[in-house]
PDB file of N, CA and C in Angstrom:
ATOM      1  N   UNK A   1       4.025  -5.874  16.092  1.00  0.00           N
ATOM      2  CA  UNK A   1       3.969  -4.997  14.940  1.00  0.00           C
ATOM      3  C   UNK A   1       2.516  -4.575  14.736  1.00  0.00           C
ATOM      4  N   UNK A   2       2.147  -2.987  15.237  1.00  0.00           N
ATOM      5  CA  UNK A   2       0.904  -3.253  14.295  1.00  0.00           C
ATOM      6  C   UNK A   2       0.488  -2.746  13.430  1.00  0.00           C
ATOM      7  N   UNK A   3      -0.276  -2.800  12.559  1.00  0.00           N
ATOM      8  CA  UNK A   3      -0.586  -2.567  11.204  1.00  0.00           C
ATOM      9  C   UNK A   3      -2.070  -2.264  11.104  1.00  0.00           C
ATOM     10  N   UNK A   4      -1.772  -0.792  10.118  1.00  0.00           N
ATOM     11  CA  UNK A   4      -3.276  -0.090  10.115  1.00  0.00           C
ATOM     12  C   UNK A   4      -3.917  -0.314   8.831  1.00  0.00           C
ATOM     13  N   UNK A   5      -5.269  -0.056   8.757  1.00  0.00           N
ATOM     14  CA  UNK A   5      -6.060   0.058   6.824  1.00  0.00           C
ATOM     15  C   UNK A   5      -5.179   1.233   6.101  1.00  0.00           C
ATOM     16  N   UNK A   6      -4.657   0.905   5.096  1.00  0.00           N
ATOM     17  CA  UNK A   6      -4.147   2.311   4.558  1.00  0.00           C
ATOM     18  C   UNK A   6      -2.917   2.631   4.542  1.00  0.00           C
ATOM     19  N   UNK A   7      -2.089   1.712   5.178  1.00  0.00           N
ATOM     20  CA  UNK A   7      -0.715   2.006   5.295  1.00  0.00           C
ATOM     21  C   UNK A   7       0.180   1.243   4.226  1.00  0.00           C
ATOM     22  N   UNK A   8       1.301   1.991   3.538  1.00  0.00           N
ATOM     23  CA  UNK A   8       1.585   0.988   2.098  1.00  0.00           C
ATOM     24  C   UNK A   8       3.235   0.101   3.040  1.00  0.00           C
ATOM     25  N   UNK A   9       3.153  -0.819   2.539  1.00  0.00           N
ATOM     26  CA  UNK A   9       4.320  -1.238   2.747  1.00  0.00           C
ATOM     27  C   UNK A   9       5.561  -1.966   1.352  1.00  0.00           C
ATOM     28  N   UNK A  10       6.269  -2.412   1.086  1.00  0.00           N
ATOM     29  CA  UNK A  10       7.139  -2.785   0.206  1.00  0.00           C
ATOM     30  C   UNK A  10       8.117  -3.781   0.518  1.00  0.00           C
ATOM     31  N   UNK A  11       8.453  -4.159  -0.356  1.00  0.00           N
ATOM     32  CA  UNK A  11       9.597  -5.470  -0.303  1.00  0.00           C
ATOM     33  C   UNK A  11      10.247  -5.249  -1.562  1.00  0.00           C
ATOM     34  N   UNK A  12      11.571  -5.384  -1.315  1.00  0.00           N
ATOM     35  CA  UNK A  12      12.598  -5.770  -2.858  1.00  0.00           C
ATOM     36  C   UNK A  12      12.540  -7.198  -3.154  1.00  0.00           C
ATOM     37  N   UNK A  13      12.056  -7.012  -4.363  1.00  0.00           N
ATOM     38  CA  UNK A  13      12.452  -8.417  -4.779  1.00  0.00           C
ATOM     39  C   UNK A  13      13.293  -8.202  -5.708  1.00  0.00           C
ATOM     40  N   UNK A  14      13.707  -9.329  -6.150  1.00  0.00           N
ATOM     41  CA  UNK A  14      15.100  -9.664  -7.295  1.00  0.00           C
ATOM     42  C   UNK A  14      14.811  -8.731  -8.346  1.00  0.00           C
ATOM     43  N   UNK A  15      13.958  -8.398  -8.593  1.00  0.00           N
ATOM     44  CA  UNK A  15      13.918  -7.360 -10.248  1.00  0.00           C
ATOM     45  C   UNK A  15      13.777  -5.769  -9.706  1.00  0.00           C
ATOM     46  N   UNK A  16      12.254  -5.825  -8.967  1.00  0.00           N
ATOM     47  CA  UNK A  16      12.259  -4.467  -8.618  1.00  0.00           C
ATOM     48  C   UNK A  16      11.383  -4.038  -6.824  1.00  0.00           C
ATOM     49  N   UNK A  17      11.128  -2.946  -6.519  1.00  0.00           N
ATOM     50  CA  UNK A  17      10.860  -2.556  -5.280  1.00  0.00           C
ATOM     51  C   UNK A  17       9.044  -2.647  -5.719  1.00  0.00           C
ATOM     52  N   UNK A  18       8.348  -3.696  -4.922  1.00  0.00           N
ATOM     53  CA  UNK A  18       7.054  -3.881  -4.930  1.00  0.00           C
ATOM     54  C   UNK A  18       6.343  -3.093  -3.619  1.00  0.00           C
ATOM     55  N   UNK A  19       5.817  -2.381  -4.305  1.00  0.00           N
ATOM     56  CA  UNK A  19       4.916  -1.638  -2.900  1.00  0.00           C
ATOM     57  C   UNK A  19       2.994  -2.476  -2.485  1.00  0.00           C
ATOM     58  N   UNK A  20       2.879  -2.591  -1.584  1.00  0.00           N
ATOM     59  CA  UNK A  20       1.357  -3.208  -1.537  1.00  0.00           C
ATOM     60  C   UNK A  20       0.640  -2.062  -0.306  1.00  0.00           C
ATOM     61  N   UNK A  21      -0.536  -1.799  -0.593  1.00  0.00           N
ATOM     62  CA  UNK A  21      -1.447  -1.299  -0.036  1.00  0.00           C
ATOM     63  C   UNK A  21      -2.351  -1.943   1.173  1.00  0.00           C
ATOM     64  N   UNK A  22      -2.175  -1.630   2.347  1.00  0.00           N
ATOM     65  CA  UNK A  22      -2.819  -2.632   3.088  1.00  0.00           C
ATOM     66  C   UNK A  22      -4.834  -2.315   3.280  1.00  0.00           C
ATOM     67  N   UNK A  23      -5.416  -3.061   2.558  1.00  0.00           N
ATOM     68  CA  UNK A  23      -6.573  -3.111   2.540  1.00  0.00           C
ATOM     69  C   UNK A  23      -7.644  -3.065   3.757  1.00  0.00           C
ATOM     70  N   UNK A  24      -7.111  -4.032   4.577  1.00  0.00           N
ATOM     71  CA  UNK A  24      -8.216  -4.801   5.526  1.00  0.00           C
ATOM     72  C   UNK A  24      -7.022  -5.011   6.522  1.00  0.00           C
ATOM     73  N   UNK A  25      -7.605  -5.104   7.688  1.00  0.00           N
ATOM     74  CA  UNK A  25      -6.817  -5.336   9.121  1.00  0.00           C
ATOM     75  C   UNK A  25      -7.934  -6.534   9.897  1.00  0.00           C
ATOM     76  N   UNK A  26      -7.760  -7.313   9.837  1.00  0.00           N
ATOM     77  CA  UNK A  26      -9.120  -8.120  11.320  1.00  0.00           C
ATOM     78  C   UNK A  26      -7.717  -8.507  12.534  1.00  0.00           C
ATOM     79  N   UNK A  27      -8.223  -9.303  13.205  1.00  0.00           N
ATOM     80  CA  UNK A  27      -7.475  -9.984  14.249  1.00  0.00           C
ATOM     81  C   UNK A  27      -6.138 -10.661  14.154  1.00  0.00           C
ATOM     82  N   UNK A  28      -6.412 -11.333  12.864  1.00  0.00           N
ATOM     83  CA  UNK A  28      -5.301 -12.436  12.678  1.00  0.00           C
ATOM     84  C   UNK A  28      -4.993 -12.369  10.766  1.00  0.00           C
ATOM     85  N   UNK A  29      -5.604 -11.659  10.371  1.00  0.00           N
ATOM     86  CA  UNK A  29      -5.361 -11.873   9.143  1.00  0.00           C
ATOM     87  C   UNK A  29      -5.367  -9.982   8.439  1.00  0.00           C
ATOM     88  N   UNK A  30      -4.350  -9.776   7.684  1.00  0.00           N
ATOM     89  CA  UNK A  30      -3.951  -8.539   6.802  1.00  0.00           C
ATOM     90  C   UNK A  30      -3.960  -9.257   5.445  1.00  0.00           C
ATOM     91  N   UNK A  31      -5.002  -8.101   4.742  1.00  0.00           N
ATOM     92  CA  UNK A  31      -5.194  -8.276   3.419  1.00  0.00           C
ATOM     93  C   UNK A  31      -4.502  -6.792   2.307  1.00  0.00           C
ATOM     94  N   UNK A  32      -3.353  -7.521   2.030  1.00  0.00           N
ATOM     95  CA  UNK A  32      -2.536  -6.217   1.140  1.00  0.00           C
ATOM     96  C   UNK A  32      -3.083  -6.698  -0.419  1.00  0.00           C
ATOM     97  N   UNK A  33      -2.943  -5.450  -1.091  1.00  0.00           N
ATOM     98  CA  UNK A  33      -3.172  -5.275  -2.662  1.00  0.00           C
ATOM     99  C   UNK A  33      -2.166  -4.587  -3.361  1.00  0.00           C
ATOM    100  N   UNK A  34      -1.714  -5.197  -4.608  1.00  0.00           N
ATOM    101  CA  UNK A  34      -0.114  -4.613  -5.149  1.00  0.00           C
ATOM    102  C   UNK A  34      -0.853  -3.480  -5.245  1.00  0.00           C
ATOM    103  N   UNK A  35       0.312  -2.329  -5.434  1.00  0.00           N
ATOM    104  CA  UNK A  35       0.015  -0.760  -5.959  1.00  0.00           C
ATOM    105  C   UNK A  35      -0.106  -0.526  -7.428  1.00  0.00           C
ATOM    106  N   UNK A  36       0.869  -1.380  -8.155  1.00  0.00           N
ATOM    107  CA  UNK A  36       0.790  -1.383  -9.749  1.00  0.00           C
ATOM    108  C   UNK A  36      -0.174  -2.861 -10.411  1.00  0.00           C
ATOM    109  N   UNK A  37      -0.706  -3.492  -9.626  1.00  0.00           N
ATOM    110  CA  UNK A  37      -1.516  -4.360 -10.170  1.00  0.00           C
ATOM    111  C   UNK A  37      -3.000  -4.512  -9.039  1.00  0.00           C
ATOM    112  N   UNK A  38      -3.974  -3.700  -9.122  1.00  0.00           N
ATOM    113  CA  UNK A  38      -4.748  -3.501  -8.545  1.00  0.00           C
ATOM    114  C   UNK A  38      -5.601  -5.091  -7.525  1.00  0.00           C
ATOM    115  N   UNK A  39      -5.381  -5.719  -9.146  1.00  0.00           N
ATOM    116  CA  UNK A  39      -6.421  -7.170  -8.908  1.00  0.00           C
ATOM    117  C   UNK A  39      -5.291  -8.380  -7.977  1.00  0.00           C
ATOM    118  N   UNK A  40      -3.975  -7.635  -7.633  1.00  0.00           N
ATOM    119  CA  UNK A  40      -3.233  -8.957  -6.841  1.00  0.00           C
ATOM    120  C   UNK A  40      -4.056  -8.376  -5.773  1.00  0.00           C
ATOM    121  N   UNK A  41      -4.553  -9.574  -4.840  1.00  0.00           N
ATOM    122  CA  UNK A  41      -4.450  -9.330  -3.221  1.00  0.00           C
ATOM    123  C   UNK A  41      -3.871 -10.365  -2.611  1.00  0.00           C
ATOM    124  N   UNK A  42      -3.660 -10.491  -1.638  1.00  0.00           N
ATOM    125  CA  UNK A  42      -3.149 -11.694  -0.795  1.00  0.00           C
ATOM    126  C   UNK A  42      -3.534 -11.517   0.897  1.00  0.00           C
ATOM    127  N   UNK A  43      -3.489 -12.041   1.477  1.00  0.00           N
ATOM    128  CA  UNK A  43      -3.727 -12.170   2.614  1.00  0.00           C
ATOM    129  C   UNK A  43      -2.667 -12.796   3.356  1.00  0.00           C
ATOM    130  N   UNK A  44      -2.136 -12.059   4.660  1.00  0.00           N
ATOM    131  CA  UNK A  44      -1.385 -12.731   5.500  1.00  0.00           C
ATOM    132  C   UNK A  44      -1.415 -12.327   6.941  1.00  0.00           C
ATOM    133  N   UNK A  45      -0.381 -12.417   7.587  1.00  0.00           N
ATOM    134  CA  UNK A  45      -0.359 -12.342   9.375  1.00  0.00           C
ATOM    135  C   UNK A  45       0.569 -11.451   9.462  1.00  0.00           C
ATOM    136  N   UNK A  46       0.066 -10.420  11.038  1.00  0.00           N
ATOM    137  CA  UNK A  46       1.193  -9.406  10.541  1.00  0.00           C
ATOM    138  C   UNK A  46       2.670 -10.335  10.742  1.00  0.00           C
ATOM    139  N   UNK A  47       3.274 -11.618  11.487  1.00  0.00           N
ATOM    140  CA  UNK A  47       4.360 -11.783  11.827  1.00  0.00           C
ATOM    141  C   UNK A  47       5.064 -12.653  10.567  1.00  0.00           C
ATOM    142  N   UNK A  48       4.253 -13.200   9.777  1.00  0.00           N
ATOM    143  CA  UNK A  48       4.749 -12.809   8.405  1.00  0.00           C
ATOM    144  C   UNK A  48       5.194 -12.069   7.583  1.00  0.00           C
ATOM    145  N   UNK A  49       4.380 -11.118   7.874  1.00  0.00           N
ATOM    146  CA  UNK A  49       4.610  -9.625   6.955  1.00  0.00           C
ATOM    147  C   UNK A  49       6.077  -9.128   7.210  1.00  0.00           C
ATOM    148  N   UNK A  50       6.162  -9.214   8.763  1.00  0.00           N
ATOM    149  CA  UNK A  50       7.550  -8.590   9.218  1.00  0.00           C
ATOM    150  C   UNK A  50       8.466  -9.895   8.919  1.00  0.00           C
ATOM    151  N   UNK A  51       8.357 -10.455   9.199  1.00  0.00           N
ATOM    152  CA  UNK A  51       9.322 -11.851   8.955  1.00  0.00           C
ATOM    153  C   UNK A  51       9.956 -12.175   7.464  1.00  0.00           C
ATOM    154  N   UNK A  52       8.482 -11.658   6.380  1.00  0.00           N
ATOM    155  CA  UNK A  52       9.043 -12.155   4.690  1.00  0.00           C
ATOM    156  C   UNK A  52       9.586 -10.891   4.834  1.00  0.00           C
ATOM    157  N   UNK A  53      10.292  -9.952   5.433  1.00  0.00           N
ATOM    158  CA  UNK A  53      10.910  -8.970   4.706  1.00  0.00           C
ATOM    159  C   UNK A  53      10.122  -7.271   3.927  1.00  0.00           C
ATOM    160  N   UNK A  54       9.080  -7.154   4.506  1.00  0.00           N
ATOM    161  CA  UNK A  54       8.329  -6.590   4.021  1.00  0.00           C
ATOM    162  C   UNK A  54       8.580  -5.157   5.008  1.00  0.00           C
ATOM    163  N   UNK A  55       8.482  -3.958   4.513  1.00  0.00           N
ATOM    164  CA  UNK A  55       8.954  -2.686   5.306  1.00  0.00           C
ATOM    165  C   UNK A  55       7.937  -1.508   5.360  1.00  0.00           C
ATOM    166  N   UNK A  56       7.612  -1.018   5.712  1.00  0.00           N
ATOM    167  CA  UNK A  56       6.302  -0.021   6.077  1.00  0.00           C
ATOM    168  C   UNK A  56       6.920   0.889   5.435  1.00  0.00           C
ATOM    169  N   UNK A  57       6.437   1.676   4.390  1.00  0.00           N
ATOM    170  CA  UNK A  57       7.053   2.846   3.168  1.00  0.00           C
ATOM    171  C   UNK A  57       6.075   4.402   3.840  1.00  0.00           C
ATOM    172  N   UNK A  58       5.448   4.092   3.938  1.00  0.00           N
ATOM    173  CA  UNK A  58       3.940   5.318   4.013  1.00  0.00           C
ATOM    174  C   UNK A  58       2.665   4.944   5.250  1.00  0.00           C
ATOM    175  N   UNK A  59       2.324   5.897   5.748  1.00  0.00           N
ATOM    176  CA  UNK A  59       1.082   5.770   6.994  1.00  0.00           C
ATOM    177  C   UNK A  59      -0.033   6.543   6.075  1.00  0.00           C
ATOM    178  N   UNK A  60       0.525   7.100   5.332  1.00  0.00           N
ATOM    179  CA  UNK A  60      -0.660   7.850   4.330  1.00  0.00           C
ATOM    180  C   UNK A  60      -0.887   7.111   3.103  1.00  0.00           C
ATOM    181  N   UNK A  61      -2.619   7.196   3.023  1.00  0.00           N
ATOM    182  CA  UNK A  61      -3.056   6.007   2.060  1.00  0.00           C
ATOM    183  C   UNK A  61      -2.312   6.715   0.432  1.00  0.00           C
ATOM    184  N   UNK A  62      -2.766   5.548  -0.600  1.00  0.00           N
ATOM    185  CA  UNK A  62      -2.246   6.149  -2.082  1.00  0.00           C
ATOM    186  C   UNK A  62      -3.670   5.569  -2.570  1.00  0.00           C
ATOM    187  N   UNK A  63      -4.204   6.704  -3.083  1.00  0.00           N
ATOM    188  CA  UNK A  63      -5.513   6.491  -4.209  1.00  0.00           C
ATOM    189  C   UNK A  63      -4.532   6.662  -5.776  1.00  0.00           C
ATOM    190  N   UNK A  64      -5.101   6.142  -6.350  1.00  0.00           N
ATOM    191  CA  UNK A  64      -4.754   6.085  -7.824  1.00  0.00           C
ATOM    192  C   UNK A  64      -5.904   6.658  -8.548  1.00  0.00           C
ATOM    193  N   UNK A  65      -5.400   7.678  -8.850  1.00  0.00           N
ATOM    194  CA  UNK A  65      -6.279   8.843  -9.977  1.00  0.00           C
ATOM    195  C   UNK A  65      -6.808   8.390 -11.008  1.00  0.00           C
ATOM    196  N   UNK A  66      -5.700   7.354 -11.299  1.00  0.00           N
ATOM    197  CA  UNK A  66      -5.743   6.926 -12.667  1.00  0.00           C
ATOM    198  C   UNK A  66      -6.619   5.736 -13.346  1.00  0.00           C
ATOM    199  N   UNK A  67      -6.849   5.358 -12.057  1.00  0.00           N
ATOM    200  CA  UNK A  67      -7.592   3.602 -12.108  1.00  0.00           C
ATOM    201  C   UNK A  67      -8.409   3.611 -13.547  1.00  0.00           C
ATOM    202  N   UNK A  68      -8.294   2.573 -13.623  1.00  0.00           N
ATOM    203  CA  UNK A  68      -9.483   2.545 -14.587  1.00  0.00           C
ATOM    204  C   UNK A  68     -11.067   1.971 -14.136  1.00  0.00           C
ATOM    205  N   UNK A  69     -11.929   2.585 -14.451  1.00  0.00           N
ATOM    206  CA  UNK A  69     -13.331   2.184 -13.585  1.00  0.00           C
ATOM    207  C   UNK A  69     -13.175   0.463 -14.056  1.00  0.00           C
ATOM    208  N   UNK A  70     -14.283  -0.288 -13.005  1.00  0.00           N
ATOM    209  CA  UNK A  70     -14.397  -1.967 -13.414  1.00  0.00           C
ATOM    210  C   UNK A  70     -15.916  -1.870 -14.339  1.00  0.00           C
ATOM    211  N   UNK A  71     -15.838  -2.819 -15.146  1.00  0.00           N
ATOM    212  CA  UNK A  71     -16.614  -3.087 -15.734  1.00  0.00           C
ATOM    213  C   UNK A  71     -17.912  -3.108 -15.132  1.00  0.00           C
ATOM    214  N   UNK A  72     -18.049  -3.811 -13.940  1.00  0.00           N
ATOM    215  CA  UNK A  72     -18.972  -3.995 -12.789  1.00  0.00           C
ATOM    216  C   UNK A  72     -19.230  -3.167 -11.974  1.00  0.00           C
ATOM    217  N   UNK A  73     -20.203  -2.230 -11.565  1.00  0.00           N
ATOM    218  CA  UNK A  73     -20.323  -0.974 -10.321  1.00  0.00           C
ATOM    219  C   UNK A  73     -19.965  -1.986  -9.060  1.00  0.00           C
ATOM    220  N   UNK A  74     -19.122  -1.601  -8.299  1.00  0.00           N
ATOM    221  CA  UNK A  74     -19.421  -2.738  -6.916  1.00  0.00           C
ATOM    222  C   UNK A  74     -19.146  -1.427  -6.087  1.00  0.00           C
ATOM    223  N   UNK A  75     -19.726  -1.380  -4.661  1.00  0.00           N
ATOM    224  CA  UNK A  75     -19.837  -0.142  -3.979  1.00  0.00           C
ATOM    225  C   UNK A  75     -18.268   0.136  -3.783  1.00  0.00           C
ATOM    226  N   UNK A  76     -17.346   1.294  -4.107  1.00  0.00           N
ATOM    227  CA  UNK A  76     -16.436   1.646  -3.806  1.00  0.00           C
ATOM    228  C   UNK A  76     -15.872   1.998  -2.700  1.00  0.00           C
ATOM    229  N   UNK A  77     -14.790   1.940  -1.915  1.00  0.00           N
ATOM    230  CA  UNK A  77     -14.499   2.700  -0.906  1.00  0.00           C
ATOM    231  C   UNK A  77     -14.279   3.978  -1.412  1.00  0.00           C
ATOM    232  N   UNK A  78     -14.727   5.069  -0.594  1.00  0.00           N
ATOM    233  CA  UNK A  78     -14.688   6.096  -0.842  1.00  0.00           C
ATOM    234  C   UNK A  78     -13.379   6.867   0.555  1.00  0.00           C
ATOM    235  N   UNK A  79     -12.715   7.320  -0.075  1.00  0.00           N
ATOM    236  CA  UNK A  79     -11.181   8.230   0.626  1.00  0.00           C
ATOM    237  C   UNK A  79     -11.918   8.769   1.686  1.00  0.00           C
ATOM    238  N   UNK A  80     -11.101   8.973   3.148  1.00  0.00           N
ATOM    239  CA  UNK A  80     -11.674   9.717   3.902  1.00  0.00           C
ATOM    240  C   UNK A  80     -11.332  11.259   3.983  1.00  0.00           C
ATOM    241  N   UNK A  81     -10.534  11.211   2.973  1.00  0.00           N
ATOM    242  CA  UNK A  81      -9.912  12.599   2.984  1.00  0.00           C
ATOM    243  C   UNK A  81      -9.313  12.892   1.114  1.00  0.00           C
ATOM    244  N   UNK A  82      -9.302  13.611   0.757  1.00  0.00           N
ATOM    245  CA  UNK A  82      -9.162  14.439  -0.474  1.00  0.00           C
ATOM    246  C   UNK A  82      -8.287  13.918  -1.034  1.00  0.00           C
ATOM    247  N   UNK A  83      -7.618  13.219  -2.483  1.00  0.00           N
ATOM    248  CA  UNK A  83      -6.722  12.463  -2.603  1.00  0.00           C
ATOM    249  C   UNK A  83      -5.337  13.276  -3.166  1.00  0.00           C
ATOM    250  N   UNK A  84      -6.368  14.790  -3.250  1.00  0.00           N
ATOM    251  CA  UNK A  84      -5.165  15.897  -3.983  1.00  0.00           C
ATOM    252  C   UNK A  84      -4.336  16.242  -2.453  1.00  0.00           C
ATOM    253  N   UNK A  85      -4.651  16.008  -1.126  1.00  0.00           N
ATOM    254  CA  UNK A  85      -4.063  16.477  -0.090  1.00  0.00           C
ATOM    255  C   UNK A  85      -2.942  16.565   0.457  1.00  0.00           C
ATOM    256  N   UNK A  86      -2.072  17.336   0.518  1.00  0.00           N
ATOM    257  CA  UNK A  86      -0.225  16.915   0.078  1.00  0.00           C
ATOM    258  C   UNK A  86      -0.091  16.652   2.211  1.00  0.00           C
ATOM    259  N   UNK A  87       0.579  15.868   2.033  1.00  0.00           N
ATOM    260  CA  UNK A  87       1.125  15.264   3.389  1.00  0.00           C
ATOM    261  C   UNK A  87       2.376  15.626   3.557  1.00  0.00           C
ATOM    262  N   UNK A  88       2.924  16.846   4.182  1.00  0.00           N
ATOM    263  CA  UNK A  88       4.068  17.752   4.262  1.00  0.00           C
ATOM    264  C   UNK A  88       5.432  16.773   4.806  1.00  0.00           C
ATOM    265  N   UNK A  89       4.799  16.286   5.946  1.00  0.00           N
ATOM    266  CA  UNK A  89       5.281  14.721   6.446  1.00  0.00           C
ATOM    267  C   UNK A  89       6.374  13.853   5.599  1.00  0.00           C
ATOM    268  N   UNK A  90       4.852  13.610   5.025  1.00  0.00           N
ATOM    269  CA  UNK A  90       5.891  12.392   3.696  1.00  0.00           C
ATOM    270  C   UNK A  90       6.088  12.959   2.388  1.00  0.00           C
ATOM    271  N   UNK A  91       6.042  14.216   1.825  1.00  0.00           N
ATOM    272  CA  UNK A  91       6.434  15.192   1.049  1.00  0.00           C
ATOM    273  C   UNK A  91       5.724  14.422  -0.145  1.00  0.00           C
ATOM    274  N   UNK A  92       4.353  14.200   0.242  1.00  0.00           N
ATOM    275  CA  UNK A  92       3.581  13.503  -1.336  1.00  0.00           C
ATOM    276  C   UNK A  92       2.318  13.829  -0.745  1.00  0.00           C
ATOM    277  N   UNK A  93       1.456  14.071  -2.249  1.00  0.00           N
ATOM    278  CA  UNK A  93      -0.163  14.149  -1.990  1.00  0.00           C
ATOM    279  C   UNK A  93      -0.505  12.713  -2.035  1.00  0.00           C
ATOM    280  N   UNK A  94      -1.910  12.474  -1.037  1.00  0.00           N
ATOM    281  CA  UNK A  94      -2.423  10.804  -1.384  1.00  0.00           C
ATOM    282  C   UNK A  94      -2.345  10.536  -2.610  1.00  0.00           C
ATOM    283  N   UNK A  95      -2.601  11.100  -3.613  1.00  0.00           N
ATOM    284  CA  UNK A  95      -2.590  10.743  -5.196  1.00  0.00           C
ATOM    285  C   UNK A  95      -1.259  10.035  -5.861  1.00  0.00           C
ATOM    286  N   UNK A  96      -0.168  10.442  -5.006  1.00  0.00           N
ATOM    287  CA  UNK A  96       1.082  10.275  -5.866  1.00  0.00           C
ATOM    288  C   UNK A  96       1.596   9.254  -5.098  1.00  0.00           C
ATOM    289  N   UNK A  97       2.229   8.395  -6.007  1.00  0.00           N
ATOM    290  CA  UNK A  97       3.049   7.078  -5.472  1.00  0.00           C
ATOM    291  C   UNK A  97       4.100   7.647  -4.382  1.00  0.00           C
ATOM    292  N   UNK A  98       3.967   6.831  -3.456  1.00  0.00           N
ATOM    293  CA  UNK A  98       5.382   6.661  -2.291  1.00  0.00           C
ATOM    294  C   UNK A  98       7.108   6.347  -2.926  1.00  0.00           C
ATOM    295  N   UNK A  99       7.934   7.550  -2.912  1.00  0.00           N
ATOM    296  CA  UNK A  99       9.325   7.335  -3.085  1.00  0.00           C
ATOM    297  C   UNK A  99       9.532   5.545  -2.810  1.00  0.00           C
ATOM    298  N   UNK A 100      10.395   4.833  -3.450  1.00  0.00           N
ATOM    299  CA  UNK A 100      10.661   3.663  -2.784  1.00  0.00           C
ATOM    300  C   UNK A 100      11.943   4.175  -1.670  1.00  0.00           C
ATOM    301  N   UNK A 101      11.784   3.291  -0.718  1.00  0.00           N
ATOM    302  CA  UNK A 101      12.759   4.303   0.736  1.00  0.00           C
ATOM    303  C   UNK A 101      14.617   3.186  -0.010  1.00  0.00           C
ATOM    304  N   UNK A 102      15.337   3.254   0.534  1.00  0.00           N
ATOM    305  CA  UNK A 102      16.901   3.184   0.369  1.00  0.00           C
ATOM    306  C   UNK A 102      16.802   2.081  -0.355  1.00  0.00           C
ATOM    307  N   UNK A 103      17.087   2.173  -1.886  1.00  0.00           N
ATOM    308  CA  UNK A 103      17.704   0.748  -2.610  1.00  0.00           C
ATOM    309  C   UNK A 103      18.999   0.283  -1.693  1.00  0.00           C
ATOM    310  N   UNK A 104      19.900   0.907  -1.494  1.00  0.00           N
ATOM    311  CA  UNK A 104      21.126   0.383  -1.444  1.00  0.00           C
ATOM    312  C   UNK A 104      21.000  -0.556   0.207  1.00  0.00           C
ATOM    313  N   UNK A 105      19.880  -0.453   0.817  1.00  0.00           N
ATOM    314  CA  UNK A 105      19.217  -1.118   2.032  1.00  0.00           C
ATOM    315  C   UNK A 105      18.732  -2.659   1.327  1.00  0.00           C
ATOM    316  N   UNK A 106      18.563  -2.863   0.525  1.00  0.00           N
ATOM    317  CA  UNK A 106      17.971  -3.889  -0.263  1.00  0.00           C
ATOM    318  C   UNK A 106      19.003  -4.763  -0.729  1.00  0.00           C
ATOM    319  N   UNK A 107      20.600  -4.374  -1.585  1.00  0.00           N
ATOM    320  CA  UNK A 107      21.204  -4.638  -2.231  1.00  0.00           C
ATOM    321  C   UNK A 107      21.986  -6.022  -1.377  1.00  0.00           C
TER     322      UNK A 107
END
């Protein structure tokens, strides 16, 4: 399986469809960040990732417009590309959340 910086992936859990942002890629370790809770991260392996059930939603990153700045300046990543940029592809601009793909795949 491999897995790029930037690509969102998701899992159903019992309440609702959690999407995570994949942060960081090294050798042996993937560092995802929830989409609706900025400050979760976690770290895992990709044969985990595929194994807990987890499904690749988007290859195109999601910036959040909305963030709220941190209290703290810490150097930001900065987008490599425009976050208004609509991806015809996946019928969303980077800005806008990823459709969750088939509930009834989950059920």
């Amino acid at each position: 399986m491999e897995i790029h910086t930037g690509e969102i992936y998701g899992k159903q859990t019992a309440a609702k469809f959690v999407m995570y942002n994949v942060l960081k890629v090294s050798k042996t370790v993937v560092t995802l960040q929830n989409i609706d809770n900025p400050l979760s991260l976690f770290e895992t392996t990709a044969q985990k990732l595929a194994s807990s059930g987890y499904v690749r939603i988007s290859q195109t990153p999601y910036i959040d417009l909305e963030a709220a700045t941190p209290k703290r300046r810490k150097a930001a990543k900065k987008p490599t590309r425009c976050p208004l940029t609509f991806d015809f592809l996946e019928e969303r601009a980077d800005s806008q959340r990823p459709a969750p793909i088939h509930q009834d795949l989950f059920a």
